[in-house]
N, C-alpha and C. Protein backbone atom coordinates (compact mmCIF):
# COMPACT_ATOMS: atom_id res chain seq x y z
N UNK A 1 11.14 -15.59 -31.15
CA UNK A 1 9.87 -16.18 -31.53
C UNK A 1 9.93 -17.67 -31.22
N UNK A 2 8.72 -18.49 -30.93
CA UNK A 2 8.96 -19.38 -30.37
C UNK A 2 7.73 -20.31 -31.03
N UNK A 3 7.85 -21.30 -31.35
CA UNK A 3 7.31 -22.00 -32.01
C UNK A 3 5.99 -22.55 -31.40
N UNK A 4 4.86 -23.03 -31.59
CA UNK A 4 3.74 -23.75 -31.24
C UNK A 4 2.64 -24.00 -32.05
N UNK A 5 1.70 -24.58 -31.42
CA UNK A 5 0.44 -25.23 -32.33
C UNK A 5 0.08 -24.59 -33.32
N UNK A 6 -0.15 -23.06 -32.91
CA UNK A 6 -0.53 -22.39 -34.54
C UNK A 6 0.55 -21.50 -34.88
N UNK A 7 2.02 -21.65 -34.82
CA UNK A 7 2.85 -20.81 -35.14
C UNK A 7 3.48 -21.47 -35.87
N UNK A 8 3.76 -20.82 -37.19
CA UNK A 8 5.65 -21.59 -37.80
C UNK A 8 6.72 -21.53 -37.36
N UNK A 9 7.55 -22.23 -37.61
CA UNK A 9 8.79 -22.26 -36.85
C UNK A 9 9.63 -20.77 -37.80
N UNK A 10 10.51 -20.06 -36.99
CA UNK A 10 11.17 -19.22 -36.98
C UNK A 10 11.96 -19.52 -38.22
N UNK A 11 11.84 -17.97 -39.51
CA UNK A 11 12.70 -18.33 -40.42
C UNK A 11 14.08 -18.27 -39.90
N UNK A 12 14.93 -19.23 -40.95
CA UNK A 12 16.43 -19.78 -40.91
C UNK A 12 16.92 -18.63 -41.63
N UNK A 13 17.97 -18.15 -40.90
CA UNK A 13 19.18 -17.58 -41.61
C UNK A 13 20.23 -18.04 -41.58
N UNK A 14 21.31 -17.56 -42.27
CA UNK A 14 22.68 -18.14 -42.88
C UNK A 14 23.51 -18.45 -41.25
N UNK A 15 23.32 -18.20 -40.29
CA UNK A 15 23.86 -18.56 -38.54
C UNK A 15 23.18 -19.67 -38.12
N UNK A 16 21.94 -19.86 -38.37
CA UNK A 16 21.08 -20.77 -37.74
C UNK A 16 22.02 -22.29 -37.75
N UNK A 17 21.97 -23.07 -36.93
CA UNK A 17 22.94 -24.35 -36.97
C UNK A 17 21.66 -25.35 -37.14
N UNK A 18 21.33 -26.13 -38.68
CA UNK A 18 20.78 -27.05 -38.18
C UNK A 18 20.89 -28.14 -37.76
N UNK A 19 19.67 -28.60 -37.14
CA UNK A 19 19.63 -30.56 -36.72
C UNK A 19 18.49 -31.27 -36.74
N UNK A 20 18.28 -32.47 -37.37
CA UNK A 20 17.29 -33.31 -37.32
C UNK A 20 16.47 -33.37 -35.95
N UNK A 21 15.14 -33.08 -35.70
CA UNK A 21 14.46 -32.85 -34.80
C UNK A 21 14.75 -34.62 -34.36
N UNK A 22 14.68 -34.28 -32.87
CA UNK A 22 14.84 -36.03 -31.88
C UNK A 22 13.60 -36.85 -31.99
N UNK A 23 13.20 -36.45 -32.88
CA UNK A 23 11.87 -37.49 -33.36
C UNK A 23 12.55 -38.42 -35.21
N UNK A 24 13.09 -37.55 -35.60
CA UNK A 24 13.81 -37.41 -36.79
C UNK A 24 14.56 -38.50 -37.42
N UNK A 25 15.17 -39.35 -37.83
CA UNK A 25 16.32 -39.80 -38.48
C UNK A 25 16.43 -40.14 -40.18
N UNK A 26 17.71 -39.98 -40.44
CA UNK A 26 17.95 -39.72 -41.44
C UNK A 26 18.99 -41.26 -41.86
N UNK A 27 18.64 -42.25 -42.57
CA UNK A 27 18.73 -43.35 -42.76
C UNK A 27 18.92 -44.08 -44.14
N UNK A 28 19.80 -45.14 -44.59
CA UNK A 28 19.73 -45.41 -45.32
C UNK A 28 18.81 -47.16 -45.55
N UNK A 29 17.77 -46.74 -46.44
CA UNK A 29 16.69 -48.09 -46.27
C UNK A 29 16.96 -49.22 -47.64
N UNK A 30 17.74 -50.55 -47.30
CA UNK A 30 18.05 -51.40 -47.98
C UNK A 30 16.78 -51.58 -49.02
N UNK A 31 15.67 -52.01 -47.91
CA UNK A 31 14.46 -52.56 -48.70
C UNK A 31 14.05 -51.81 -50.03
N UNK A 32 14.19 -50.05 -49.81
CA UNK A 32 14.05 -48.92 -50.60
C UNK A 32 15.20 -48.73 -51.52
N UNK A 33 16.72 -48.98 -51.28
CA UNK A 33 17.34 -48.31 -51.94
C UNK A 33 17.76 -47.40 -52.23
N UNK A 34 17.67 -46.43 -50.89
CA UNK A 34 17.76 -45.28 -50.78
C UNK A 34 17.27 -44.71 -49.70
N UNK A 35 17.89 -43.29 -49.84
CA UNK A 35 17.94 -42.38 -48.15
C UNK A 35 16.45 -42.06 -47.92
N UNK A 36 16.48 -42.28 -46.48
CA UNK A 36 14.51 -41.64 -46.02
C UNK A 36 14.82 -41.24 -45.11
N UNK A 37 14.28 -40.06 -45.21
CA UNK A 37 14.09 -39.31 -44.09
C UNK A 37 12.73 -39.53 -43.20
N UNK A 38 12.92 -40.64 -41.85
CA UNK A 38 11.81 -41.07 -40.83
C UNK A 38 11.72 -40.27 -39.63
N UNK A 39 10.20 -40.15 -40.11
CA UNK A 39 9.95 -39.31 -38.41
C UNK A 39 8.62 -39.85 -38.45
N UNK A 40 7.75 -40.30 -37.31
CA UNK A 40 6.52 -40.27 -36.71
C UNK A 40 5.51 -39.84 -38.05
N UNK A 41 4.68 -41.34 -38.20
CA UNK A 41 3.80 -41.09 -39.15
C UNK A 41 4.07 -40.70 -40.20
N UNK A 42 4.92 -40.12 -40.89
CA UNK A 42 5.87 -39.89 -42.15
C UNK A 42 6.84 -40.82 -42.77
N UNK A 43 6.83 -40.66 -43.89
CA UNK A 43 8.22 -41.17 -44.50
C UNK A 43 8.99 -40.34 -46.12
N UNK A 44 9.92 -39.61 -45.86
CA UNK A 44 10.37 -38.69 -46.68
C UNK A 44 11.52 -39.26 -47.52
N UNK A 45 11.43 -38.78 -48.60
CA UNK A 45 12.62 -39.57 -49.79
C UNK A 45 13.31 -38.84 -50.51
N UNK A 46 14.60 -38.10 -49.91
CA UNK A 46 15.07 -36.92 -50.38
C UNK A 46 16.11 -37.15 -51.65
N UNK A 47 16.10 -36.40 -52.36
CA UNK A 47 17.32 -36.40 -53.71
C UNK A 47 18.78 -36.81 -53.16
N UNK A 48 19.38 -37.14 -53.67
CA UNK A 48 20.65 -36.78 -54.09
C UNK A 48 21.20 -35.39 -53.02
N UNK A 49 20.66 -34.43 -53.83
CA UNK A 49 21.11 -33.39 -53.02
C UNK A 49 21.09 -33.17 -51.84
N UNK A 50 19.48 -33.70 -51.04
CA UNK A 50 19.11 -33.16 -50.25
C UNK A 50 19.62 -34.08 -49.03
N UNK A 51 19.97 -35.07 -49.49
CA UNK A 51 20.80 -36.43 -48.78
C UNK A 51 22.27 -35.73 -48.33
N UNK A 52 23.22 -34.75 -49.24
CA UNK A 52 23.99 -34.22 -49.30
C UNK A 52 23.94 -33.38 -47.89
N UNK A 53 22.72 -32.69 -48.00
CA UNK A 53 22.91 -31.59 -47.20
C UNK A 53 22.35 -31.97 -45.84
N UNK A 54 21.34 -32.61 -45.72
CA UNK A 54 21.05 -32.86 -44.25
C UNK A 54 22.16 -34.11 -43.49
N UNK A 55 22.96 -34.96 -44.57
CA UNK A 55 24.25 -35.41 -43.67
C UNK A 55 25.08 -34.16 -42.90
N UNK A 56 25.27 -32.66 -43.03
CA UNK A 56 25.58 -32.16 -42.45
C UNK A 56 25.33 -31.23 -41.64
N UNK A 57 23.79 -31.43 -41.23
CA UNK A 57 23.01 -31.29 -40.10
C UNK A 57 23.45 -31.24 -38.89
N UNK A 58 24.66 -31.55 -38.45
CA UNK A 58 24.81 -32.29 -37.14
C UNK A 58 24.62 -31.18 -36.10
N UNK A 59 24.18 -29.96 -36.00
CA UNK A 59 23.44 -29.11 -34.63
C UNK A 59 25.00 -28.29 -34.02
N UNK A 60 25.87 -28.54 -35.13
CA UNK A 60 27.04 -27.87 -35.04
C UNK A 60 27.78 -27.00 -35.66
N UNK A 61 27.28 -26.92 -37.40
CA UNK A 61 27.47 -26.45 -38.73
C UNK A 61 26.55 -25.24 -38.89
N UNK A 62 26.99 -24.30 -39.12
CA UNK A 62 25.93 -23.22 -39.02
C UNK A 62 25.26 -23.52 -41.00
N UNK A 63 24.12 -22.85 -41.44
CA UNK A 63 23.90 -22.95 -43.11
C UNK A 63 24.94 -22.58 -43.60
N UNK A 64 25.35 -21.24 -43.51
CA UNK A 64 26.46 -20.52 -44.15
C UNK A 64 27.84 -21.91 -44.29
N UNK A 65 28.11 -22.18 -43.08
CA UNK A 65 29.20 -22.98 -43.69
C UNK A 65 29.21 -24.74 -44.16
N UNK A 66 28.16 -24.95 -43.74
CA UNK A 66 27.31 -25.94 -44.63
C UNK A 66 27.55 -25.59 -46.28
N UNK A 67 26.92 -24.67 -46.35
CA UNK A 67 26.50 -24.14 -48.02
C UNK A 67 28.28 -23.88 -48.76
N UNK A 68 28.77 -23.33 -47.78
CA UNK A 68 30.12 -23.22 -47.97
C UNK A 68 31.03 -23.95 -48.80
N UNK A 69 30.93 -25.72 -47.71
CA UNK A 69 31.67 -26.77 -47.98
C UNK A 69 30.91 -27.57 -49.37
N UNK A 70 29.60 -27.71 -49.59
CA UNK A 70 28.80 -27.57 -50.86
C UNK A 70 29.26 -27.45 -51.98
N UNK A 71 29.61 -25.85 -52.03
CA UNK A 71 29.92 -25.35 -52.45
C UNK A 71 31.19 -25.61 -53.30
N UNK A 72 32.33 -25.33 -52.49
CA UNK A 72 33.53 -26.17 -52.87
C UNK A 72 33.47 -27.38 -53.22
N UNK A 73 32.43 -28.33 -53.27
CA UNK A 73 32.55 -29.81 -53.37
C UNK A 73 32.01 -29.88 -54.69
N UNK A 74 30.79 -28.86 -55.12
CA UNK A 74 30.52 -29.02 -56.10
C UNK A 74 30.62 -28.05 -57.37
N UNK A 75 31.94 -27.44 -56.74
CA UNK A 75 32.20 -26.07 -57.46
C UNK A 75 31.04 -25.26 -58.11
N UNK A 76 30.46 -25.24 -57.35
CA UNK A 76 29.34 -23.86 -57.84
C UNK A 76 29.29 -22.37 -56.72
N UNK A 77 28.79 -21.85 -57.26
CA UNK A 77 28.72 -20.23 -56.80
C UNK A 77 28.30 -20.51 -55.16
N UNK A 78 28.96 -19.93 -54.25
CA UNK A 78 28.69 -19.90 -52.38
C UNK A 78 27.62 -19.07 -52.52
N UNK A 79 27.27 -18.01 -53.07
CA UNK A 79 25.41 -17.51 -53.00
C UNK A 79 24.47 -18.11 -53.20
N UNK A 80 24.88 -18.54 -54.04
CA UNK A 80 23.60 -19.49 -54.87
C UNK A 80 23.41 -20.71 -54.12
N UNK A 81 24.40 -21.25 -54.05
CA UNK A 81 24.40 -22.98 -53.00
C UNK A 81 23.90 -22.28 -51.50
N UNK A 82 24.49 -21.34 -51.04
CA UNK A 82 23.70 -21.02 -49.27
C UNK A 82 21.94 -20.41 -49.38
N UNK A 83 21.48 -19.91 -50.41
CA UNK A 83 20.34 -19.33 -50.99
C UNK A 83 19.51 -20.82 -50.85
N UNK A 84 20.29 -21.79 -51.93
CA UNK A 84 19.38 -22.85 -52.06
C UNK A 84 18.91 -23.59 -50.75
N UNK A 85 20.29 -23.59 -49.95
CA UNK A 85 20.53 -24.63 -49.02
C UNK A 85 19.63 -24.14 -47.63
N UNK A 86 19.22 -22.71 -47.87
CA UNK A 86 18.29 -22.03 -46.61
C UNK A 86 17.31 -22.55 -47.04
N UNK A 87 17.02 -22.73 -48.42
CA UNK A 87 15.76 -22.58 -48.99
C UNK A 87 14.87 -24.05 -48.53
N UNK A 88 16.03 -25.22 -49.00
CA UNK A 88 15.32 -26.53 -48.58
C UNK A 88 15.04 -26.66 -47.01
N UNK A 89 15.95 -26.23 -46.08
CA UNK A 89 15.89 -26.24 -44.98
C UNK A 89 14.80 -25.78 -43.98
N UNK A 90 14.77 -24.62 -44.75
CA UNK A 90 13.37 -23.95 -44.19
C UNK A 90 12.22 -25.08 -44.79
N UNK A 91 12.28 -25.21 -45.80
CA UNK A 91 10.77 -26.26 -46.31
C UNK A 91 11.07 -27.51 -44.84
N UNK A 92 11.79 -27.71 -44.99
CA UNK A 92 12.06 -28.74 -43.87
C UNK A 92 11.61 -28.79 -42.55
N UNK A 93 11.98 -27.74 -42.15
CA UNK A 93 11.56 -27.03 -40.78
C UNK A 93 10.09 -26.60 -40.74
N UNK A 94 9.29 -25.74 -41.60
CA UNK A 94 8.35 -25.88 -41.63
C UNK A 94 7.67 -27.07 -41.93
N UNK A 95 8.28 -28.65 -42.14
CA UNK A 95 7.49 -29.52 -41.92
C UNK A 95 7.73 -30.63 -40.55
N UNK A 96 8.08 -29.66 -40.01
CA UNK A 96 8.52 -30.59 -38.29
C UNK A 96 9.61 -31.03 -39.03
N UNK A 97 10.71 -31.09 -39.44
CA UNK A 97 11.42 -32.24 -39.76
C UNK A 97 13.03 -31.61 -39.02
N UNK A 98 13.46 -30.40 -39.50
CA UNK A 98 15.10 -30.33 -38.50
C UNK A 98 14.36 -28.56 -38.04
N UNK A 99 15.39 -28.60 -36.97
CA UNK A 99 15.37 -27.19 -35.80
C UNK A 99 16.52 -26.55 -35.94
N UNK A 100 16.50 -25.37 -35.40
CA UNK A 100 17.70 -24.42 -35.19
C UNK A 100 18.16 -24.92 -33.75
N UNK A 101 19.44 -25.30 -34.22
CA UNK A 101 19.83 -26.22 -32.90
C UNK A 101 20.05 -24.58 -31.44
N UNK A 102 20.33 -23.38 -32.05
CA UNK A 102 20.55 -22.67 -31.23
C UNK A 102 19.33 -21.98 -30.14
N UNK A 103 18.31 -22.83 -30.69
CA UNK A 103 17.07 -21.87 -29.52
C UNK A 103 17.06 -23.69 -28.88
């Protein structure tokens, strides 16, 4: 499936590798005090968490082992942390913001 003007982008599963779309960056803003996520006409201001997880975005990390290392870092359950971690991602993706680096 392939993405366009009136299509959503393809749901993410636990293989999908993400990455910040090349319009994208993920930044830390002095003036703000915190992480924003900048892309074109936007400006996004993610948690704590979500700062966590798109640092390991890099278009090389599949979710699964993303959610993985999470996981271990914050000793909580690997279902529950890869569940969540599809979950934000996809919101993400459905807002132009990161791609499945594999299509």
């Amino acid at each position: 499936m392939t993405e366009g003007p009136d299509r959503s982008p393809p749901r993410l599963d636990s293989a999908a590798v993400p990455r910040l779309r090349p319009h994208v960056r993920l930044q830390y803003s002095d003036a703000r005090k915190q992480w924003i996520i900048q892309a074109p006409e936007r400006v996004l201001m993610p948690d704590d968490i979500a700062v966590a997880v798109l640092k390991r975005c890099d278009g090389v990390a599949s979710i699964a082992i993303i959610a993985r290392a999470l996981a271990e870092e914050y000793e909580a359950p690997p279902d529950v942390v890869e569940a969540d971690v599809r979950d934000m991602l996809q919101d993400l993706a459905d807002k132009g913001v990161i791609a499945d680096a594999r299509t």
